[in-house]
PDB file of N, CA and C in Angstrom:
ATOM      1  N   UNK A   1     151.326 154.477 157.513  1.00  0.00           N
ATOM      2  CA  UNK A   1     150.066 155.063 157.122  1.00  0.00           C
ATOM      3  C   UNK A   1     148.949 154.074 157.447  1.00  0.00           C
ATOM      4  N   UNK A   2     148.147 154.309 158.026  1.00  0.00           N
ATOM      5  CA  UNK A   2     146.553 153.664 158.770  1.00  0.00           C
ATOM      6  C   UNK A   2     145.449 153.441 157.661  1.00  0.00           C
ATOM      7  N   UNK A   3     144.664 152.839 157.372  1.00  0.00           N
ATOM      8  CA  UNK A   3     144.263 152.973 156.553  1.00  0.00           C
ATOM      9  C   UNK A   3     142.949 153.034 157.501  1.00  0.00           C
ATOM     10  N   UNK A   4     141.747 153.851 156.976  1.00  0.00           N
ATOM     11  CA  UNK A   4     140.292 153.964 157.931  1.00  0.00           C
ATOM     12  C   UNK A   4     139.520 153.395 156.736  1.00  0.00           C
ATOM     13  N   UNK A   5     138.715 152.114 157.466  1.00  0.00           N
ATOM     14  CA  UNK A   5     137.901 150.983 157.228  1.00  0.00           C
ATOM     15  C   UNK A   5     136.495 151.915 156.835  1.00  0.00           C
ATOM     16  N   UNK A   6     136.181 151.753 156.158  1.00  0.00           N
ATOM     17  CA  UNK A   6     134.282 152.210 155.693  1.00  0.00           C
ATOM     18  C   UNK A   6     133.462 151.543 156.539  1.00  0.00           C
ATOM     19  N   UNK A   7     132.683 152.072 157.371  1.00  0.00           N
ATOM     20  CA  UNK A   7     131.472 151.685 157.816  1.00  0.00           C
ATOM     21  C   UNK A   7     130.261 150.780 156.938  1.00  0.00           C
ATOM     22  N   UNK A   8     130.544 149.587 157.093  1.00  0.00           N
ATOM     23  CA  UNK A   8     129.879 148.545 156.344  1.00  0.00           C
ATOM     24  C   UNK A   8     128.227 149.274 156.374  1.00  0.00           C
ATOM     25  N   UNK A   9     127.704 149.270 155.373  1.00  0.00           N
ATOM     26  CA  UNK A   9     126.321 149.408 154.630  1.00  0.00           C
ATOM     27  C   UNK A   9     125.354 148.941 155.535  1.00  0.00           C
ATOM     28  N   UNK A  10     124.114 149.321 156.228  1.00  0.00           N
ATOM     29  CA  UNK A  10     123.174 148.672 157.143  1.00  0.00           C
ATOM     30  C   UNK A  10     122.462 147.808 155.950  1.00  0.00           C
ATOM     31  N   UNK A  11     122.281 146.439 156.725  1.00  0.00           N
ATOM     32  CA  UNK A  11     121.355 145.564 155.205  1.00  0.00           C
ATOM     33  C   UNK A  11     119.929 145.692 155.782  1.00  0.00           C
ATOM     34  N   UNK A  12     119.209 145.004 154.892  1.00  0.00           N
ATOM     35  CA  UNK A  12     117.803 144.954 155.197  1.00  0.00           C
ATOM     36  C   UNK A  12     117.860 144.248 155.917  1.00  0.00           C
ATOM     37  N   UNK A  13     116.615 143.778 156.715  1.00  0.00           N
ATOM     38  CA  UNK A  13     116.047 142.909 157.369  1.00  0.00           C
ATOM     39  C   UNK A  13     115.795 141.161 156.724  1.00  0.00           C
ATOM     40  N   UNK A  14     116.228 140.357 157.304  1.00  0.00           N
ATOM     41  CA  UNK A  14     115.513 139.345 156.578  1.00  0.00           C
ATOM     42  C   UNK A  14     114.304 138.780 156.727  1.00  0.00           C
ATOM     43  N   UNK A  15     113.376 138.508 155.391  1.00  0.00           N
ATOM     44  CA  UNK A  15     112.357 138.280 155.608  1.00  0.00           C
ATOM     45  C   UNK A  15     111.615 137.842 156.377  1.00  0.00           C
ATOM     46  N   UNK A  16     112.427 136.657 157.409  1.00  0.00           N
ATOM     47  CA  UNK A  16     111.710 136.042 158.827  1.00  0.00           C
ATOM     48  C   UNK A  16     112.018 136.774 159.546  1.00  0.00           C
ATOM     49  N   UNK A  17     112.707 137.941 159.479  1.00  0.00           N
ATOM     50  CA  UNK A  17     112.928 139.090 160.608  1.00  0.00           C
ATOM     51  C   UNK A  17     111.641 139.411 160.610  1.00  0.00           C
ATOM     52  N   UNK A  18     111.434 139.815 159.627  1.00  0.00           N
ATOM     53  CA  UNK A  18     110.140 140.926 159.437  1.00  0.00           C
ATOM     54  C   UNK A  18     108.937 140.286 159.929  1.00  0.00           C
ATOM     55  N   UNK A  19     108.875 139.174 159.114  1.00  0.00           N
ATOM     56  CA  UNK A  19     107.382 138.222 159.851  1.00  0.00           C
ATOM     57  C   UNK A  19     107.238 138.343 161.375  1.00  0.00           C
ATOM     58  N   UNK A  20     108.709 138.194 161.816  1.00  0.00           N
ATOM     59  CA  UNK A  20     109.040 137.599 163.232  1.00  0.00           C
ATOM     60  C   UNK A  20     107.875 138.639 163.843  1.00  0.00           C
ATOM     61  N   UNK A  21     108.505 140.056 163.501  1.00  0.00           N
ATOM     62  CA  UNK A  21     108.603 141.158 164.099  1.00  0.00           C
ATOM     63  C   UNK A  21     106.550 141.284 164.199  1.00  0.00           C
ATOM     64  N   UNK A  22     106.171 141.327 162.778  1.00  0.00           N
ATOM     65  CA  UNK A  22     104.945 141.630 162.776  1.00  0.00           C
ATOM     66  C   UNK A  22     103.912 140.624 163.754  1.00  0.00           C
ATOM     67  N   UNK A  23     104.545 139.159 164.137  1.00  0.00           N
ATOM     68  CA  UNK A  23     104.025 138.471 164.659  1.00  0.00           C
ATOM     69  C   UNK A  23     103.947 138.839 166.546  1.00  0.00           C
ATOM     70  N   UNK A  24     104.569 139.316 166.435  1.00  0.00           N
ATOM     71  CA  UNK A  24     105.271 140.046 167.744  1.00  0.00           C
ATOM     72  C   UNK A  24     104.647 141.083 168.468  1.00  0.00           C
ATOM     73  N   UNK A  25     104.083 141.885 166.813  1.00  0.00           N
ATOM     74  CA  UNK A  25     103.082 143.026 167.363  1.00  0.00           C
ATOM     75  C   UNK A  25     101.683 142.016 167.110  1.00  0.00           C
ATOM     76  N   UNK A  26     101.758 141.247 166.684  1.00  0.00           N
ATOM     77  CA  UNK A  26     100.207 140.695 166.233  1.00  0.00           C
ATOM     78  C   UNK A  26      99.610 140.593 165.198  1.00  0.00           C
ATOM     79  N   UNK A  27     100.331 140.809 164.527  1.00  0.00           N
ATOM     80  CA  UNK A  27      99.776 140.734 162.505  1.00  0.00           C
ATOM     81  C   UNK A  27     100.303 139.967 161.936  1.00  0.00           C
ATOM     82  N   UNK A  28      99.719 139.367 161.028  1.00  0.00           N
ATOM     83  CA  UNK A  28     100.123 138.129 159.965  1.00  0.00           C
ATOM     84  C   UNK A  28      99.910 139.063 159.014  1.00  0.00           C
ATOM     85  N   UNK A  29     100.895 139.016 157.451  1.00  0.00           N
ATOM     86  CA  UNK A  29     100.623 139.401 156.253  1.00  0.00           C
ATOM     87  C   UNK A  29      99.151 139.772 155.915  1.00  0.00           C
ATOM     88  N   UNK A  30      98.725 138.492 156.412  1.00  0.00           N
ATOM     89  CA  UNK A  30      97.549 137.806 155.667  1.00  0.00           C
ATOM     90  C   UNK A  30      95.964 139.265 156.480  1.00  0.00           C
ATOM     91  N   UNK A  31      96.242 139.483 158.215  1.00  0.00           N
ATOM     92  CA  UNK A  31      95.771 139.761 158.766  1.00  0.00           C
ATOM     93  C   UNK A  31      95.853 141.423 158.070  1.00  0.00           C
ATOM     94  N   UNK A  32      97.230 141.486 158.108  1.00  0.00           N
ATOM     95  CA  UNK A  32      97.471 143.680 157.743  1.00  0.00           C
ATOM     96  C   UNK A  32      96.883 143.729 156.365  1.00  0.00           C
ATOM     97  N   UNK A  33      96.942 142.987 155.402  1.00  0.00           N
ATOM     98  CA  UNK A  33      96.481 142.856 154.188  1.00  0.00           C
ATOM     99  C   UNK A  33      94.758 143.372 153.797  1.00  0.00           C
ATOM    100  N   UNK A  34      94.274 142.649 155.040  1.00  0.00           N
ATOM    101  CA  UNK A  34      92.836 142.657 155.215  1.00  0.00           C
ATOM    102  C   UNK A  34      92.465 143.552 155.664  1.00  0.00           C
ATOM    103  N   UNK A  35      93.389 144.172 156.513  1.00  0.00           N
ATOM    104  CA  UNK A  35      93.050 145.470 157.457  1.00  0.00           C
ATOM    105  C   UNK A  35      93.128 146.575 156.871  1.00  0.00           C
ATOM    106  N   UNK A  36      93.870 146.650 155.036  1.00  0.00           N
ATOM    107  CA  UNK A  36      93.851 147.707 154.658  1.00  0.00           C
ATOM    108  C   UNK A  36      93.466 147.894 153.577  1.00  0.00           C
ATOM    109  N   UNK A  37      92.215 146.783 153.377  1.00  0.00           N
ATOM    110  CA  UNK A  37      91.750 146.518 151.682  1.00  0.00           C
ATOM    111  C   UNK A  37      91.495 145.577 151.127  1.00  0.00           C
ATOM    112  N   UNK A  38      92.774 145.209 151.236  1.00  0.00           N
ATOM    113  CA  UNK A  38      93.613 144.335 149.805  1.00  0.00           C
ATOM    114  C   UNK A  38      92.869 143.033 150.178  1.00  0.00           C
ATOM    115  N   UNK A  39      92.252 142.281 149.112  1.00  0.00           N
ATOM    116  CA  UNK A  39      91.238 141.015 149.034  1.00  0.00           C
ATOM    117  C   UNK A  39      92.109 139.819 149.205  1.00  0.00           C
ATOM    118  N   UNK A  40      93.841 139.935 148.326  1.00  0.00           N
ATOM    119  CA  UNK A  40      94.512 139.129 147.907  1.00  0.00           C
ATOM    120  C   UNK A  40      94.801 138.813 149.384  1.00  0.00           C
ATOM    121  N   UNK A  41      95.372 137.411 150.203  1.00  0.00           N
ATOM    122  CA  UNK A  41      96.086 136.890 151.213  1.00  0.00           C
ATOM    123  C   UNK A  41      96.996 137.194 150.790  1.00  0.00           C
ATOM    124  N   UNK A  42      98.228 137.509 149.914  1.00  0.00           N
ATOM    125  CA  UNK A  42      99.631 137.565 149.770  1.00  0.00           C
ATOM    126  C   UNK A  42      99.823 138.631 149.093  1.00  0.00           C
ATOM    127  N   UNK A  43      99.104 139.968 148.789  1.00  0.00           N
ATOM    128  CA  UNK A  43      99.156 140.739 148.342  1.00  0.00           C
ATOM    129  C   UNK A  43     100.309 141.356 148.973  1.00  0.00           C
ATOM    130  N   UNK A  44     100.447 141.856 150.397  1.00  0.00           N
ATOM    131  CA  UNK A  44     101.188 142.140 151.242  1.00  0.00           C
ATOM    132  C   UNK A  44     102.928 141.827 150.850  1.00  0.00           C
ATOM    133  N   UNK A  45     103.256 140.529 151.180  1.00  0.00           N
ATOM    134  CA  UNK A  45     104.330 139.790 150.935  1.00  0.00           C
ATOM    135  C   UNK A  45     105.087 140.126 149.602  1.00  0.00           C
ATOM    136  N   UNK A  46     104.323 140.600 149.004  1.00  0.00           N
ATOM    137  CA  UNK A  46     105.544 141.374 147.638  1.00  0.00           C
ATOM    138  C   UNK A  46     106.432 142.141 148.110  1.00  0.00           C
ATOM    139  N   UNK A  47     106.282 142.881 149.431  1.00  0.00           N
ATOM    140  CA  UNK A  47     107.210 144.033 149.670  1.00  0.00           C
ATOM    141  C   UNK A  47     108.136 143.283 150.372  1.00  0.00           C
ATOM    142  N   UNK A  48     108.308 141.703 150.631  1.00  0.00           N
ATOM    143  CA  UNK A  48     109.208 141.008 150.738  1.00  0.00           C
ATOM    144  C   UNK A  48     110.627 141.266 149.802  1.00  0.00           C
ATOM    145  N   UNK A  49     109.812 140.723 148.303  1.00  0.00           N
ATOM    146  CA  UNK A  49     110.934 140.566 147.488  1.00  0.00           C
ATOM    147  C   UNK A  49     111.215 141.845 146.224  1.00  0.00           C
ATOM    148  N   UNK A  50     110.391 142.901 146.798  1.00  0.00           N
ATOM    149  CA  UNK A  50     110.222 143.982 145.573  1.00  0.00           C
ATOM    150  C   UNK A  50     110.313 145.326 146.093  1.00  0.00           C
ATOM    151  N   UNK A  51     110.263 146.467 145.938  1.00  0.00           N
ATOM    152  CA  UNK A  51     109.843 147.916 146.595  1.00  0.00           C
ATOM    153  C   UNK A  51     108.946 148.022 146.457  1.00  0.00           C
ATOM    154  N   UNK A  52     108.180 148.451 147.340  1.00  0.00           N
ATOM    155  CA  UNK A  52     106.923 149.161 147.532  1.00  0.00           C
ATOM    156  C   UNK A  52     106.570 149.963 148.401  1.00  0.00           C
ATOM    157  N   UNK A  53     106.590 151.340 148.423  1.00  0.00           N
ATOM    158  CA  UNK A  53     106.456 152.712 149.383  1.00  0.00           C
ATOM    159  C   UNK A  53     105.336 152.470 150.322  1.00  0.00           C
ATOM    160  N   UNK A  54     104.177 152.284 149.414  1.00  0.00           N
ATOM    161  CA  UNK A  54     102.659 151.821 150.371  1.00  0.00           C
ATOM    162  C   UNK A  54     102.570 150.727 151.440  1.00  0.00           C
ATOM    163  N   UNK A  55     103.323 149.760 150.667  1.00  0.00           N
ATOM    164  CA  UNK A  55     103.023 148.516 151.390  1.00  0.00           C
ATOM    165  C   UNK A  55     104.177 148.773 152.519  1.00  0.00           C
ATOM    166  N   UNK A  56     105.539 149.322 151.938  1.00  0.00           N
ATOM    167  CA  UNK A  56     106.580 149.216 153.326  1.00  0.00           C
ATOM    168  C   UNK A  56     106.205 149.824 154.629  1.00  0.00           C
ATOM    169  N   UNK A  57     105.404 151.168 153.945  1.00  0.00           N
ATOM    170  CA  UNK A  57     104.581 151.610 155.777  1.00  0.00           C
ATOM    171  C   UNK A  57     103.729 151.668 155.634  1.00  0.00           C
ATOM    172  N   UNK A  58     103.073 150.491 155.699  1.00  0.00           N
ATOM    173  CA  UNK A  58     101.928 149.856 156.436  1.00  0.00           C
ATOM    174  C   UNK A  58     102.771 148.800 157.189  1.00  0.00           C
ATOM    175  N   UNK A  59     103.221 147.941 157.094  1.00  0.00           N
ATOM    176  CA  UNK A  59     104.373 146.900 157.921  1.00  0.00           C
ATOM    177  C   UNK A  59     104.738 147.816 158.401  1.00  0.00           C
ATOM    178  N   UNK A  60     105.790 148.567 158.392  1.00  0.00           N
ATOM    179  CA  UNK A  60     106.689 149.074 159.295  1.00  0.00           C
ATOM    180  C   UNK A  60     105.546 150.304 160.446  1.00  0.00           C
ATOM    181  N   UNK A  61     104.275 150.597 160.127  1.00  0.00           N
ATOM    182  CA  UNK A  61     103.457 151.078 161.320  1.00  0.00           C
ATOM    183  C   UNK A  61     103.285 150.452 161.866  1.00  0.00           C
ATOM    184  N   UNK A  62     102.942 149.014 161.342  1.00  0.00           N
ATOM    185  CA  UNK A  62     102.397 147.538 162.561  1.00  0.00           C
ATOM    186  C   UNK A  62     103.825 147.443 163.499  1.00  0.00           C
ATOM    187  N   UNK A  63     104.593 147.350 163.000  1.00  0.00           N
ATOM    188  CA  UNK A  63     105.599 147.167 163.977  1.00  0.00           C
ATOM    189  C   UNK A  63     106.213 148.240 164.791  1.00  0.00           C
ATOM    190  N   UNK A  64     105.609 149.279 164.163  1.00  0.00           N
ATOM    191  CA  UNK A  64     106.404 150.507 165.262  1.00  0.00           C
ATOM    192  C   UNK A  64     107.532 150.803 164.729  1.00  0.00           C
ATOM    193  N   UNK A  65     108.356 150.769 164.016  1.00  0.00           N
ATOM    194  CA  UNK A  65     109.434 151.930 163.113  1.00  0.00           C
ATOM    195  C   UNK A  65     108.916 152.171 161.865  1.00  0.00           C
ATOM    196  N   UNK A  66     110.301 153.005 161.293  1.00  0.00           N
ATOM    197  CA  UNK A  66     110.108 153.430 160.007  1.00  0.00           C
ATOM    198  C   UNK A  66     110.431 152.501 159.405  1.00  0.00           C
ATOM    199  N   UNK A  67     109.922 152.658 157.934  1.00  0.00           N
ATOM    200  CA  UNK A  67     110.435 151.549 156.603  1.00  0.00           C
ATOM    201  C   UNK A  67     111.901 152.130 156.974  1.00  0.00           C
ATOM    202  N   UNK A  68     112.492 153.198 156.747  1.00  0.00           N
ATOM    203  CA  UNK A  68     114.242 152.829 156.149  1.00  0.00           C
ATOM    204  C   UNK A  68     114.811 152.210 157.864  1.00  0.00           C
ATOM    205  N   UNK A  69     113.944 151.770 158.484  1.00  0.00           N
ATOM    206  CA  UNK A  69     114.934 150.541 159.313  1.00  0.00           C
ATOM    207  C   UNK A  69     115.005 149.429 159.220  1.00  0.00           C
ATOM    208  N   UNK A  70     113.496 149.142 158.408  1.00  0.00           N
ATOM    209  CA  UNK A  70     113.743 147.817 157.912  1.00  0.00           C
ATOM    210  C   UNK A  70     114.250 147.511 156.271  1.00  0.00           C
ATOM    211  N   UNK A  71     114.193 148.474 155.226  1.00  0.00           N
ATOM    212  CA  UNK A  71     114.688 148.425 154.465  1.00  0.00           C
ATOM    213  C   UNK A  71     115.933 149.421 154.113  1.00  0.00           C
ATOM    214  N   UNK A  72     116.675 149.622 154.539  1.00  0.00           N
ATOM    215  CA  UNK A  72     117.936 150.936 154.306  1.00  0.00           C
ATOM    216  C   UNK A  72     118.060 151.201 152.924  1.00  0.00           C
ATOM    217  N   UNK A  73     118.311 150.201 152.094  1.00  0.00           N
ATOM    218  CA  UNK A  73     118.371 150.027 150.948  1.00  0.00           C
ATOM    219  C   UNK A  73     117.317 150.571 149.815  1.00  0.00           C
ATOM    220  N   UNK A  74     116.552 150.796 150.215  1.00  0.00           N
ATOM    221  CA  UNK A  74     115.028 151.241 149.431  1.00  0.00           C
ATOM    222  C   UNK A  74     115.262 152.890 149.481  1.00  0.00           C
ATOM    223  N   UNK A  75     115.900 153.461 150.591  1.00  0.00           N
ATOM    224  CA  UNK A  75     115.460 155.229 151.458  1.00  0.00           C
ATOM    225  C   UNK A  75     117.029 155.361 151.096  1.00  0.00           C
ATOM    226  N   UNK A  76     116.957 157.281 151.045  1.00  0.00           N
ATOM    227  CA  UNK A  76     118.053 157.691 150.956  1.00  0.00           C
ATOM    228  C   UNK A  76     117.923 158.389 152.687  1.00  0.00           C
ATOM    229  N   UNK A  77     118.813 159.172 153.294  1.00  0.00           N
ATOM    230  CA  UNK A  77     119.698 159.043 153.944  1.00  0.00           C
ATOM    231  C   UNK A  77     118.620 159.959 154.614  1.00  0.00           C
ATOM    232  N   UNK A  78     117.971 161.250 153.589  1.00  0.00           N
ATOM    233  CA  UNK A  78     116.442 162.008 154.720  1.00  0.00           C
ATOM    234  C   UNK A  78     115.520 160.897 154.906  1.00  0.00           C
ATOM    235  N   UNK A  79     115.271 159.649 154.462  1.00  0.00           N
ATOM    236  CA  UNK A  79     113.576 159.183 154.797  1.00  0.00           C
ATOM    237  C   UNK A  79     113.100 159.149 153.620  1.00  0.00           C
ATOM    238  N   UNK A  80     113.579 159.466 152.286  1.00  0.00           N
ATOM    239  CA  UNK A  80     112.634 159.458 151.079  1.00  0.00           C
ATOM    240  C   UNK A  80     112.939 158.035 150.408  1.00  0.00           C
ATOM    241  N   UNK A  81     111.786 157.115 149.441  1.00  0.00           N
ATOM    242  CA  UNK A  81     112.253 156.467 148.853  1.00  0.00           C
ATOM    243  C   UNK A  81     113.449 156.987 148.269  1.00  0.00           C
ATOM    244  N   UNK A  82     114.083 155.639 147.534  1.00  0.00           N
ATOM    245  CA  UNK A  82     115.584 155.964 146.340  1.00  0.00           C
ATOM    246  C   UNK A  82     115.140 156.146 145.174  1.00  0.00           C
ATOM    247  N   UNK A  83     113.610 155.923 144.943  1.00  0.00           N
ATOM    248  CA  UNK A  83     112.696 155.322 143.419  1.00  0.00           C
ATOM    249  C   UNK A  83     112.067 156.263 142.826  1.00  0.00           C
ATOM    250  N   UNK A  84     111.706 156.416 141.672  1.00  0.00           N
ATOM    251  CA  UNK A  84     110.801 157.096 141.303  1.00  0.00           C
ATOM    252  C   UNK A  84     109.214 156.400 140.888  1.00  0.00           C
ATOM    253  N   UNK A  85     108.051 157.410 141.246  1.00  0.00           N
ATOM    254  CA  UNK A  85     107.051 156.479 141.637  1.00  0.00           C
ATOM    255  C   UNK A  85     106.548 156.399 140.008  1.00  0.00           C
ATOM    256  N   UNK A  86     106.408 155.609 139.621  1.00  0.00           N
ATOM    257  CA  UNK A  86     105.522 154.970 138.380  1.00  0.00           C
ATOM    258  C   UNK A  86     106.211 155.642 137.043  1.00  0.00           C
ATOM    259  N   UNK A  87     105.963 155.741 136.282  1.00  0.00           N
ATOM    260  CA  UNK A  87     106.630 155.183 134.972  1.00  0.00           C
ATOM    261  C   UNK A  87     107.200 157.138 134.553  1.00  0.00           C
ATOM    262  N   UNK A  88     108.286 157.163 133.896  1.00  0.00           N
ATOM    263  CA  UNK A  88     108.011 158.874 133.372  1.00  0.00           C
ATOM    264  C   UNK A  88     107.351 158.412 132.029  1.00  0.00           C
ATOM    265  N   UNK A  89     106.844 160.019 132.069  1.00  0.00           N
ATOM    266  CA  UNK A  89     106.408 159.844 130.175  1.00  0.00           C
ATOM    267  C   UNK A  89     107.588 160.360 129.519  1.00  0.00           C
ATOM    268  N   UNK A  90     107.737 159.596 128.258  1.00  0.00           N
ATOM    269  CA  UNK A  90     108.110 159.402 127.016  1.00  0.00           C
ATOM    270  C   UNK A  90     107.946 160.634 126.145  1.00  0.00           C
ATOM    271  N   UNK A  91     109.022 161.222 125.973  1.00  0.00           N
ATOM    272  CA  UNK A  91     108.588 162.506 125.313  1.00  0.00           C
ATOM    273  C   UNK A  91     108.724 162.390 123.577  1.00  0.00           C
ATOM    274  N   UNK A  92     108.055 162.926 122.815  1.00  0.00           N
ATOM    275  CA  UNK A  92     108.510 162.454 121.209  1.00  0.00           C
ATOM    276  C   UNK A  92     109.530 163.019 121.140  1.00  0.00           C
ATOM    277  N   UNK A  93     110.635 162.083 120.511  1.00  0.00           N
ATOM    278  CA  UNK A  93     111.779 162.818 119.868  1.00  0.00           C
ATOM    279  C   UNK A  93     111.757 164.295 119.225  1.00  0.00           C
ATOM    280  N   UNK A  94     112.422 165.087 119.181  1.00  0.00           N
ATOM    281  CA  UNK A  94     112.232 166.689 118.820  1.00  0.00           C
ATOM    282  C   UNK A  94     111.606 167.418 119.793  1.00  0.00           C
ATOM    283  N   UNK A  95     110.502 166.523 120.776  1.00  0.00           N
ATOM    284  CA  UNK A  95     110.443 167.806 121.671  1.00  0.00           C
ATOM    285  C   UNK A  95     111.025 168.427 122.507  1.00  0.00           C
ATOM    286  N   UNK A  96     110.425 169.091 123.002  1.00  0.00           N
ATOM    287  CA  UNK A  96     111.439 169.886 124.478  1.00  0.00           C
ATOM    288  C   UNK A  96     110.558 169.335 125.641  1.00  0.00           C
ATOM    289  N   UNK A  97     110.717 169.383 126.789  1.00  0.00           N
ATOM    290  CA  UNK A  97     110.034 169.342 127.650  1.00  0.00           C
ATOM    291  C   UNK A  97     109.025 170.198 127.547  1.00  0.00           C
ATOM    292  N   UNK A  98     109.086 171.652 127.551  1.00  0.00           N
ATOM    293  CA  UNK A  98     107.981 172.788 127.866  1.00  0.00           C
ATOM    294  C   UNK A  98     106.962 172.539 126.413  1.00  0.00           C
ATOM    295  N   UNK A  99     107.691 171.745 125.340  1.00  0.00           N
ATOM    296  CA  UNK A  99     106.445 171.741 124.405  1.00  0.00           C
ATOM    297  C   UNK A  99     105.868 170.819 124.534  1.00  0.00           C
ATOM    298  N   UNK A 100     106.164 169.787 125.217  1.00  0.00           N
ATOM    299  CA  UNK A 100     105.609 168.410 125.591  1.00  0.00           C
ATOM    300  C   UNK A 100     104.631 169.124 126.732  1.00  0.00           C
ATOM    301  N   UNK A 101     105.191 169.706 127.801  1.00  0.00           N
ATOM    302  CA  UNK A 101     104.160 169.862 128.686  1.00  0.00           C
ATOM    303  C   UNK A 101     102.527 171.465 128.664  1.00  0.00           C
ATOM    304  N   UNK A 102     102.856 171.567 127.161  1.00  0.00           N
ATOM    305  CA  UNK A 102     102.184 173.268 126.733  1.00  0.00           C
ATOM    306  C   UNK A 102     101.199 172.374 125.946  1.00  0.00           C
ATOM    307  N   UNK A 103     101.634 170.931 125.743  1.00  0.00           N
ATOM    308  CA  UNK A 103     100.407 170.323 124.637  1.00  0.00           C
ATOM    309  C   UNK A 103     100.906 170.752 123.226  1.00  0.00           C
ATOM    310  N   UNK A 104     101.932 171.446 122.769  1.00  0.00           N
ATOM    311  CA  UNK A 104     102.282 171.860 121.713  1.00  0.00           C
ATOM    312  C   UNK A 104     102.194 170.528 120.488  1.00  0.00           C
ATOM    313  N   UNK A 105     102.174 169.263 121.193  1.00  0.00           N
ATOM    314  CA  UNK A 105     102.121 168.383 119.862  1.00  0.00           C
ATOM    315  C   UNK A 105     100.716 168.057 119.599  1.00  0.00           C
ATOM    316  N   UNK A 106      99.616 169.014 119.701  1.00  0.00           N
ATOM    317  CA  UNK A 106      98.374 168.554 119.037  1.00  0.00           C
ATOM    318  C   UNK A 106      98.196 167.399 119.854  1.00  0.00           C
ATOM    319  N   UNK A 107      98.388 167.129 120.752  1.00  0.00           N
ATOM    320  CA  UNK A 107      97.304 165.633 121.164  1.00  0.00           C
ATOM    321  C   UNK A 107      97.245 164.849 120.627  1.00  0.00           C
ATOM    322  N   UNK A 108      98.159 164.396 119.938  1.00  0.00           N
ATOM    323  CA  UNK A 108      98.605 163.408 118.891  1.00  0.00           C
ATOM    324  C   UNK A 108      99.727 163.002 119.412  1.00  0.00           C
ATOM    325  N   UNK A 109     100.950 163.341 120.485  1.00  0.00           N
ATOM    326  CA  UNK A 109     101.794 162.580 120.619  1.00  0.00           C
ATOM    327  C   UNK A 109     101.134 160.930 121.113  1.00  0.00           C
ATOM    328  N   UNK A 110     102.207 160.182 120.571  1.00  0.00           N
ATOM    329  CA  UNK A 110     102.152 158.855 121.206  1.00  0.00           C
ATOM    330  C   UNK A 110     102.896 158.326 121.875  1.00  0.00           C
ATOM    331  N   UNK A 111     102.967 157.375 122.749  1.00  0.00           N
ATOM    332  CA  UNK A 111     104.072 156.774 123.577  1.00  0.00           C
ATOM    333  C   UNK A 111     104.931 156.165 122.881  1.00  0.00           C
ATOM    334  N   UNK A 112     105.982 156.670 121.490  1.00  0.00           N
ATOM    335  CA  UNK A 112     107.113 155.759 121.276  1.00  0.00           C
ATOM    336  C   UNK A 112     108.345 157.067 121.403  1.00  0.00           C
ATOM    337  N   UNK A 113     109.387 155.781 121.028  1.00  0.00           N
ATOM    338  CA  UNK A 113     110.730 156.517 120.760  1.00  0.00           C
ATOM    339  C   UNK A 113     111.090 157.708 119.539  1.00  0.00           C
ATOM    340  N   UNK A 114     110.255 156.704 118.851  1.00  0.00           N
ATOM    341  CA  UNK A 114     110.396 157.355 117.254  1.00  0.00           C
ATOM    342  C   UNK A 114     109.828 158.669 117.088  1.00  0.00           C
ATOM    343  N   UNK A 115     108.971 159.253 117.725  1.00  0.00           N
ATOM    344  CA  UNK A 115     108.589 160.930 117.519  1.00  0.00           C
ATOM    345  C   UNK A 115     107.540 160.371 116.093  1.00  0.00           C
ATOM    346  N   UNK A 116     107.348 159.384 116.096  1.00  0.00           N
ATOM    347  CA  UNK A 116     106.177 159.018 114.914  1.00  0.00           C
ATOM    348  C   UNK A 116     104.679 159.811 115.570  1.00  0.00           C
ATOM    349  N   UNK A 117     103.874 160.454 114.680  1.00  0.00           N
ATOM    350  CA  UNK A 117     102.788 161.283 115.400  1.00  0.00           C
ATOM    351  C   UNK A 117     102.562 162.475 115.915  1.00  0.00           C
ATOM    352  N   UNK A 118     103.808 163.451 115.452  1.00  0.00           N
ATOM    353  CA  UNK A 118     104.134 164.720 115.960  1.00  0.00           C
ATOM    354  C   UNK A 118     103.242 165.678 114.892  1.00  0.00           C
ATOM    355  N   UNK A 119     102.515 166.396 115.353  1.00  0.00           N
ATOM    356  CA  UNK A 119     102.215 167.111 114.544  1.00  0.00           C
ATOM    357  C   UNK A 119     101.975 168.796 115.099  1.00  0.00           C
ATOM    358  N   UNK A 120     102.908 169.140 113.867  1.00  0.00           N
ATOM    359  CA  UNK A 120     103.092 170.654 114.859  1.00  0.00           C
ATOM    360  C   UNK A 120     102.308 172.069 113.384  1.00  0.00           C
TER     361      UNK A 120
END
């Protein structure tokens, strides 16, 4: 009996890949950073060591592919991040979704666990 090997995981890029690459087309961090706003010089360089949807394509336009070639790991398998973007809300304990989203708690819910502030 044969056993069939898994197709090892594509990794990311390493970070001097990426520089390499942007240097290649002509951009420094420091340069795309400026070109799209951002005041900070290293603002950019977070999407080094963190996710970031915005920042990954803007790099990956300077260089001419998509983000999931330089990050595989970030994208599922269509092109979409793996992430969800910014925080969910917190629903009060006892609600339902549809009464959370009808406003049913008076405008009084608050952001905890405890369902403290419900008033129905």
């Amino acid at each position: 009996m044969t056993q069939t090997q898994k197709k090892p995981a594509p990794k990311d890029w390493h970070p001097a890949d990426i520089k390499a690459a942007l240097t290649k087309a002509g951009w420094s961090f420091n340069q795309l950073g400026l070109a799209h706003g951002y005041t900070s010089k290293s603002t950019l360089t977070a999407v080094l060591r963190q996710p970031w949807p915005k920042a990954e394509r803007i790099v990956a336009d300077a260089i001419g592919v998509h983000p999931m070639t330089i990050w595989p790991s970030r994208y599922r398998a269509d092109g979409t991040p793996n992430r969800v973007k910014g925080r969910q809300p917190v629903r009060p304990a006892g609600a339902s979704a549809a009464d959370f989203r009808q406003g049913i708690t008076g405008g009084k819910a608050r952001n905890t666990q405890s369902g403290a502030g419900i008033s129905r």
